[in-house]
N, C-alpha and C. Protein backbone atom coordinates (compact mmCIF):
# COMPACT_ATOMS: atom_id res chain seq x y z
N UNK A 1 18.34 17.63 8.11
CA UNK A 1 17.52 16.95 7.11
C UNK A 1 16.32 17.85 6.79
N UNK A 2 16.11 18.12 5.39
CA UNK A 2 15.34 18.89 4.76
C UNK A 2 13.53 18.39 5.28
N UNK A 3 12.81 18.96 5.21
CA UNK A 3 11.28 18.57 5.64
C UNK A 3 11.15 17.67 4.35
N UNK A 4 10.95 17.59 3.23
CA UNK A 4 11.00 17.15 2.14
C UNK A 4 12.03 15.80 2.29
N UNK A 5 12.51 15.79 2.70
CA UNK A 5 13.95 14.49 2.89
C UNK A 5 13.21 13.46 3.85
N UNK A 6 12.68 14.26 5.15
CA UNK A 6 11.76 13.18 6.31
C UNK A 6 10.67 12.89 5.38
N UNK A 7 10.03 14.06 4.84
CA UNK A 7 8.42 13.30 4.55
C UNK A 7 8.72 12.71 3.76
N UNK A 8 9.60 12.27 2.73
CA UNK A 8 9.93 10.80 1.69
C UNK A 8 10.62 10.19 2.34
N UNK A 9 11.49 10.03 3.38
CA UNK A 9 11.81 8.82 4.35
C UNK A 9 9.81 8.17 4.93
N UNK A 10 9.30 9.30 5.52
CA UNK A 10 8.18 8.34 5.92
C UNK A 10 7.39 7.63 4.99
N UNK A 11 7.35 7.88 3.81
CA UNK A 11 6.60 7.43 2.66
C UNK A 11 7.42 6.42 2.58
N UNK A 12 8.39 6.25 2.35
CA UNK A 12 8.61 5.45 2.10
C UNK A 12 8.52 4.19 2.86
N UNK A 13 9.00 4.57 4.16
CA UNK A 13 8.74 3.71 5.32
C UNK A 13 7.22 3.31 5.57
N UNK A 14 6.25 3.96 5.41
CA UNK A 14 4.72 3.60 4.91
C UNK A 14 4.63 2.54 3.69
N UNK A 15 5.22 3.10 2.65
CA UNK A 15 5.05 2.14 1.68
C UNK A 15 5.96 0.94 2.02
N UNK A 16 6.91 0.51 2.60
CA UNK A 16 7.35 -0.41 2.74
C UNK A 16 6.53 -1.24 3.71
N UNK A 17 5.90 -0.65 4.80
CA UNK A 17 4.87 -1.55 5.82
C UNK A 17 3.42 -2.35 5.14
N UNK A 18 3.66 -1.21 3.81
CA UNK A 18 2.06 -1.64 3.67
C UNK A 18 2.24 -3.05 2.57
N UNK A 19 3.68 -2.47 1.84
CA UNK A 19 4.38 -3.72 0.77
C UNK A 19 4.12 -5.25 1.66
N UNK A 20 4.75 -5.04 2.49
CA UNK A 20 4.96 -6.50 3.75
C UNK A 20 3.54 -6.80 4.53
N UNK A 21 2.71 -5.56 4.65
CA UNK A 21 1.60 -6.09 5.49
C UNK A 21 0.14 -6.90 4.15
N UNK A 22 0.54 -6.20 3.05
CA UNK A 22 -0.37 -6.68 2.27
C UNK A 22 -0.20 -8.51 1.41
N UNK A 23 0.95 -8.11 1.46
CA UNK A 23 1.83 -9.52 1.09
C UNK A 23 1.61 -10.93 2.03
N UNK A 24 1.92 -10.05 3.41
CA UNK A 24 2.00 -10.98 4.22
C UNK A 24 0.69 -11.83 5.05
N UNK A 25 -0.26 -10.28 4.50
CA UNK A 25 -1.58 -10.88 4.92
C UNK A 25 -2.25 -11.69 3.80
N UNK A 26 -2.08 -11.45 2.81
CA UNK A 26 -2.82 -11.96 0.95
C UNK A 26 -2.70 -13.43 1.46
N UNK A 27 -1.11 -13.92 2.29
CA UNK A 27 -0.82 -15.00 1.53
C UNK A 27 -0.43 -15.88 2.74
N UNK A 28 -1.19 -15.74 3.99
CA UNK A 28 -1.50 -16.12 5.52
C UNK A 28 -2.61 -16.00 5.73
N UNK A 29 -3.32 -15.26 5.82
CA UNK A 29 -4.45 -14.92 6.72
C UNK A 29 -5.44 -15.42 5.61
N UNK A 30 -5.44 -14.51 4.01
CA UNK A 30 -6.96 -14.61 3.43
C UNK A 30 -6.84 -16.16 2.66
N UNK A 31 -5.71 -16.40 2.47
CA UNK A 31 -5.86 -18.16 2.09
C UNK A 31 -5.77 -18.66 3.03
N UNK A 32 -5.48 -18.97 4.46
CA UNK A 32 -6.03 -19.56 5.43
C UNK A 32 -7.37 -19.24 5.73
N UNK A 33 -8.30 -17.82 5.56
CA UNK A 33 -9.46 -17.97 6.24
C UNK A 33 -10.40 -18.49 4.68
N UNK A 34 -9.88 -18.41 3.79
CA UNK A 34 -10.73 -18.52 2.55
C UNK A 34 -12.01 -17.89 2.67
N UNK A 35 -13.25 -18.70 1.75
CA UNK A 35 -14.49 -17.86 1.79
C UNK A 35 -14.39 -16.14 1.08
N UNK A 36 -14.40 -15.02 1.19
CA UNK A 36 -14.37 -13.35 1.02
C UNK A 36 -13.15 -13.29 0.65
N UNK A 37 -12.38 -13.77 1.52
CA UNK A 37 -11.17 -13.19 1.60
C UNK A 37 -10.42 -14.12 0.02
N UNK A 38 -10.81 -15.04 -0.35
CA UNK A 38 -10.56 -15.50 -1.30
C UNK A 38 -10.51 -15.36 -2.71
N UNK A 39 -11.74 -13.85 -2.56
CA UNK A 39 -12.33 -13.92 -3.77
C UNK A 39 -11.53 -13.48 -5.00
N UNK A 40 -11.18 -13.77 -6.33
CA UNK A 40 -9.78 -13.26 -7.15
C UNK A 40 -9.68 -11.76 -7.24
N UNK A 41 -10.88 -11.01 -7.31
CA UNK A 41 -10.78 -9.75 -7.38
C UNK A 41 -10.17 -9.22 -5.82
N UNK A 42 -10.62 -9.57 -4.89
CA UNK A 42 -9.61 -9.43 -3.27
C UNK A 42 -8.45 -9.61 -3.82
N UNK A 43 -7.95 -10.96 -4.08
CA UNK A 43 -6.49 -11.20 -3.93
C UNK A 43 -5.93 -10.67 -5.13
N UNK A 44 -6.33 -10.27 -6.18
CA UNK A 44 -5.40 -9.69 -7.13
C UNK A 44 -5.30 -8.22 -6.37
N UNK A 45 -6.31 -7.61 -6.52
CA UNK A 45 -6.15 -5.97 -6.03
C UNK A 45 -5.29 -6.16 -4.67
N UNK A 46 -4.90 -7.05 -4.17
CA UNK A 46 -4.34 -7.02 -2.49
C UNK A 46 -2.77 -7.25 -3.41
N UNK A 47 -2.49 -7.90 -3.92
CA UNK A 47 -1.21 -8.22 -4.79
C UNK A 47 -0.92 -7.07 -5.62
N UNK A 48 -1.65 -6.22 -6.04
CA UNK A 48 -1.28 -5.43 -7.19
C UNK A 48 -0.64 -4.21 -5.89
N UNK A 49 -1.65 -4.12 -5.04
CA UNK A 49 -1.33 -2.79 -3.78
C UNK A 49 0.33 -3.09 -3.97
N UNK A 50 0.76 -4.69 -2.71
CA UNK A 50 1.62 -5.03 -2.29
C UNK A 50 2.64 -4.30 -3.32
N UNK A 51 2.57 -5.04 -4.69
CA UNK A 51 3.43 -4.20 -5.90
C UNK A 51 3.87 -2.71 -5.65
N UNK A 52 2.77 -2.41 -6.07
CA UNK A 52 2.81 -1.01 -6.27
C UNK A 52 3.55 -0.31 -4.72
N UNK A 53 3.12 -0.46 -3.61
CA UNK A 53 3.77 -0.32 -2.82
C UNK A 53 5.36 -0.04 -2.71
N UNK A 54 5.94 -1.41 -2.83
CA UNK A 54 7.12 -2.06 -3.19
C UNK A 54 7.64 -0.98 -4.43
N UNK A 55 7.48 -0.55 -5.37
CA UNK A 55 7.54 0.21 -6.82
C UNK A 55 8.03 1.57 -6.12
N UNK A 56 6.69 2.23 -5.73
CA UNK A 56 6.79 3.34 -5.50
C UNK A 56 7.79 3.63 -4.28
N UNK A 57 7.91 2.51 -3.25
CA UNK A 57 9.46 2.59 -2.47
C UNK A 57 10.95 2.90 -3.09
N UNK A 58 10.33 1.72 -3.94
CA UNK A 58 11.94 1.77 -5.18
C UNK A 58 11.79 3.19 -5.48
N UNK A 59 11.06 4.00 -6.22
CA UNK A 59 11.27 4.76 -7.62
C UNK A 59 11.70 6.10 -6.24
N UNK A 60 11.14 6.10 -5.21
CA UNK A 60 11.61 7.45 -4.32
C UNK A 60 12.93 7.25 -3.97
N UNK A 61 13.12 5.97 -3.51
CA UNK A 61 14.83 5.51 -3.15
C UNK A 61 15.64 5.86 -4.29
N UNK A 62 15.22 6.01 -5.64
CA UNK A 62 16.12 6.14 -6.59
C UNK A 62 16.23 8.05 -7.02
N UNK A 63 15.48 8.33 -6.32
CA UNK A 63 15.51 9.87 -6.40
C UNK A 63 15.31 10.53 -7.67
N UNK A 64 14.73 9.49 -8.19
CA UNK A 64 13.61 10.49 -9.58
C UNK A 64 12.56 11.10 -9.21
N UNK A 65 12.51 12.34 -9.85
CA UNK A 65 11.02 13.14 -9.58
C UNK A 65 9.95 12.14 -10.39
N UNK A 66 10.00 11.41 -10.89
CA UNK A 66 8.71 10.88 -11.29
C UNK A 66 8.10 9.91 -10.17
N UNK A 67 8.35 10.14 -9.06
CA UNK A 67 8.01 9.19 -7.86
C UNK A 67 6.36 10.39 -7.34
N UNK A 68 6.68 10.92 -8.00
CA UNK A 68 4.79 11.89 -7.58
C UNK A 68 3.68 11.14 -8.72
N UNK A 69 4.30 10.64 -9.68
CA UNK A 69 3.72 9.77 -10.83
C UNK A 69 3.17 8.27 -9.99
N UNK A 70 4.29 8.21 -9.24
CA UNK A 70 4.17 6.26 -9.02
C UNK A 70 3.52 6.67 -7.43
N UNK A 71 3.64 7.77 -7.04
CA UNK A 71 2.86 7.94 -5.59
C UNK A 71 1.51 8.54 -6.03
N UNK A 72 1.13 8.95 -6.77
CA UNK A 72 -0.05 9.34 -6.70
C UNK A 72 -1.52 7.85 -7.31
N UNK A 73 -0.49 6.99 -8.10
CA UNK A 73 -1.03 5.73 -8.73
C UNK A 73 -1.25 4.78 -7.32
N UNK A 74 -0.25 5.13 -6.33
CA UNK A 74 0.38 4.03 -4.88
C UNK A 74 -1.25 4.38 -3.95
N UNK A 75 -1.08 6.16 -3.93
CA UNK A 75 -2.22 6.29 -3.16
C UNK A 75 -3.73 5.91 -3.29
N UNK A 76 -3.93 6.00 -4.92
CA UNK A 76 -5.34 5.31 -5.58
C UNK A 76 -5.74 3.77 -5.58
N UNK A 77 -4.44 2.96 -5.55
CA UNK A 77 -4.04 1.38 -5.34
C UNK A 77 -4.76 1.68 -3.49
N UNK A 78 -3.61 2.13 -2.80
CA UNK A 78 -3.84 1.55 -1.55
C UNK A 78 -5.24 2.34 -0.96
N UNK A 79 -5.97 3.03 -1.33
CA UNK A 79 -7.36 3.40 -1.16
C UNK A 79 -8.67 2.24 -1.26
N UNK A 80 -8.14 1.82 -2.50
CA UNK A 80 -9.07 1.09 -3.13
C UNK A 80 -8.97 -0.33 -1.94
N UNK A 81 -7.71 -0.57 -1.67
CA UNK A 81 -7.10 -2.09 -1.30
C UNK A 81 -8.00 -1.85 0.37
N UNK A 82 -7.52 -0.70 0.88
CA UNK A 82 -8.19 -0.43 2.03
C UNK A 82 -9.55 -0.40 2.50
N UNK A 83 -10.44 -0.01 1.29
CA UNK A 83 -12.26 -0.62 1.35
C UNK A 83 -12.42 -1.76 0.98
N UNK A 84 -11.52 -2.53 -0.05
CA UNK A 84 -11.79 -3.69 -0.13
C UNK A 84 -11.88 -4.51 1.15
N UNK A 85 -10.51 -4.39 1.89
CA UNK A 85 -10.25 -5.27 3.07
C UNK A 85 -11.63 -4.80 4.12
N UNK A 86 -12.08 -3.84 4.38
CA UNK A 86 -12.69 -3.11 5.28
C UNK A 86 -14.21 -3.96 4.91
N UNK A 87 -14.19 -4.18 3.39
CA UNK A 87 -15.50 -5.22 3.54
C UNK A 87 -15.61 -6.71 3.23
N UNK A 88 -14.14 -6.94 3.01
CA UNK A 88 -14.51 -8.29 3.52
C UNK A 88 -14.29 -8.72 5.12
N UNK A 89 -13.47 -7.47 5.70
CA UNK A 89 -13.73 -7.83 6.97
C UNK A 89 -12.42 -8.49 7.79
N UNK A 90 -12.41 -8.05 9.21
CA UNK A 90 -11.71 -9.38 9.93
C UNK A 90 -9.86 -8.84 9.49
N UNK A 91 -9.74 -7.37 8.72
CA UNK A 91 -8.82 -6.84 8.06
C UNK A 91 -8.07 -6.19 8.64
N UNK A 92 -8.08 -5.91 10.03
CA UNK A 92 -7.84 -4.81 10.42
C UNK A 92 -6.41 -4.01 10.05
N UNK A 93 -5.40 -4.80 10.15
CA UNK A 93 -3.92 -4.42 10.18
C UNK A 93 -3.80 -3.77 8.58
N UNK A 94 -4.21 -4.78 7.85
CA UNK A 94 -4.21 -4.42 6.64
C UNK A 94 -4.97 -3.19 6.02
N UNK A 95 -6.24 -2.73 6.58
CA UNK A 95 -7.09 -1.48 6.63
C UNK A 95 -5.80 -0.28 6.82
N UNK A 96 -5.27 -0.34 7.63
CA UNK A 96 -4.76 0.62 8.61
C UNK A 96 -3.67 1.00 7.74
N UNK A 97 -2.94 -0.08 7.34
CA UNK A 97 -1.40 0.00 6.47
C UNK A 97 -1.44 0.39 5.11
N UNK A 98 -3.05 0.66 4.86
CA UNK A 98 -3.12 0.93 3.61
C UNK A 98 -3.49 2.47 3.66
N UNK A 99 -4.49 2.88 4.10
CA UNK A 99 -5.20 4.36 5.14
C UNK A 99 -3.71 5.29 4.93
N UNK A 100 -2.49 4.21 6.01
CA UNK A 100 -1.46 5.20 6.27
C UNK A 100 -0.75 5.51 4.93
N UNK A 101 -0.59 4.01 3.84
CA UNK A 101 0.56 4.86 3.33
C UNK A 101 -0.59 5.68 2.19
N UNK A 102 -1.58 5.63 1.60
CA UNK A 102 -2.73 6.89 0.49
C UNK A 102 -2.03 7.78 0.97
N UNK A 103 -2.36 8.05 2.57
CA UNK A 103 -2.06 9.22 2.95
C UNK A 103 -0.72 9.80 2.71
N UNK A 104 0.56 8.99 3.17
CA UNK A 104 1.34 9.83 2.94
C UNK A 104 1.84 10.13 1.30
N UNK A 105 1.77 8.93 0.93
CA UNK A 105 1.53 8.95 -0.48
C UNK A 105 0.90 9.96 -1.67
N UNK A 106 -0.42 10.08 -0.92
CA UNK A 106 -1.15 11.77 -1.88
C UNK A 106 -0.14 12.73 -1.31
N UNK A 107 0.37 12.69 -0.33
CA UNK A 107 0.64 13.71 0.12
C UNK A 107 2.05 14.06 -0.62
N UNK A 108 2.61 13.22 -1.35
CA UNK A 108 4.29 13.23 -1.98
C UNK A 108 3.73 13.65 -3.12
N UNK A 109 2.57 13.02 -3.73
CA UNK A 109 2.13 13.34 -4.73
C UNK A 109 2.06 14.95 -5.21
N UNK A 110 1.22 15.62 -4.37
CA UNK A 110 0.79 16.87 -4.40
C UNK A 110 1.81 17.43 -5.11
């Protein structure tokens, strides 16, 4: 397996954790704790990540080069999603799942 073949298996596998961790936290944790975590600009940008996430999994699985297009949009989404959570706090999993996939994400981009 080509180096290029693993590092879009891990992206992808990043973007799929962060699809499920953002999803799963939006729609458990910040409507159960309400208050911050409530606020529409939180939960849309936490929903749009989840998307985009989910997207940019698809478009690499489908083996178009325009997946440096939808990863470089994935990494600016899950940046943003990752300071959001970081200040409303109490985020941790979700911080982390977002951190990982920017990263590998800019990195497909490049």
């Amino acid at each position: 397996m080509s180096s290029h073949t693993h590092d879009m298996q891990a992206c992808i596998a990043a973007c799929l954790d962060c699809y499920q961790t953002c999803l799963s936290t939006a729609l458990h944790h910040c409507l159960e704790a309400g208050g911050r975590h409530t606020e529409p600009d939180h939960m849309r940008l936490m929903m749009a990540c989840a998307e985009m996430c989910r997207a940019s999994a698809h478009i690499m699985l489908t083996g178009s080069s325009v997946h440096r297009q939808s990863c470089g949009a994935c990494a600016e989404i899950c940046s943003a999603c990752a300071d959001d959570c970081e200040r409303v706090g109490d985020m941790d999993a979700c911080v982390a799942a977002c951190r990982a996939c920017a990263e590998t994400c800019r990195a497909m981009a490049a």
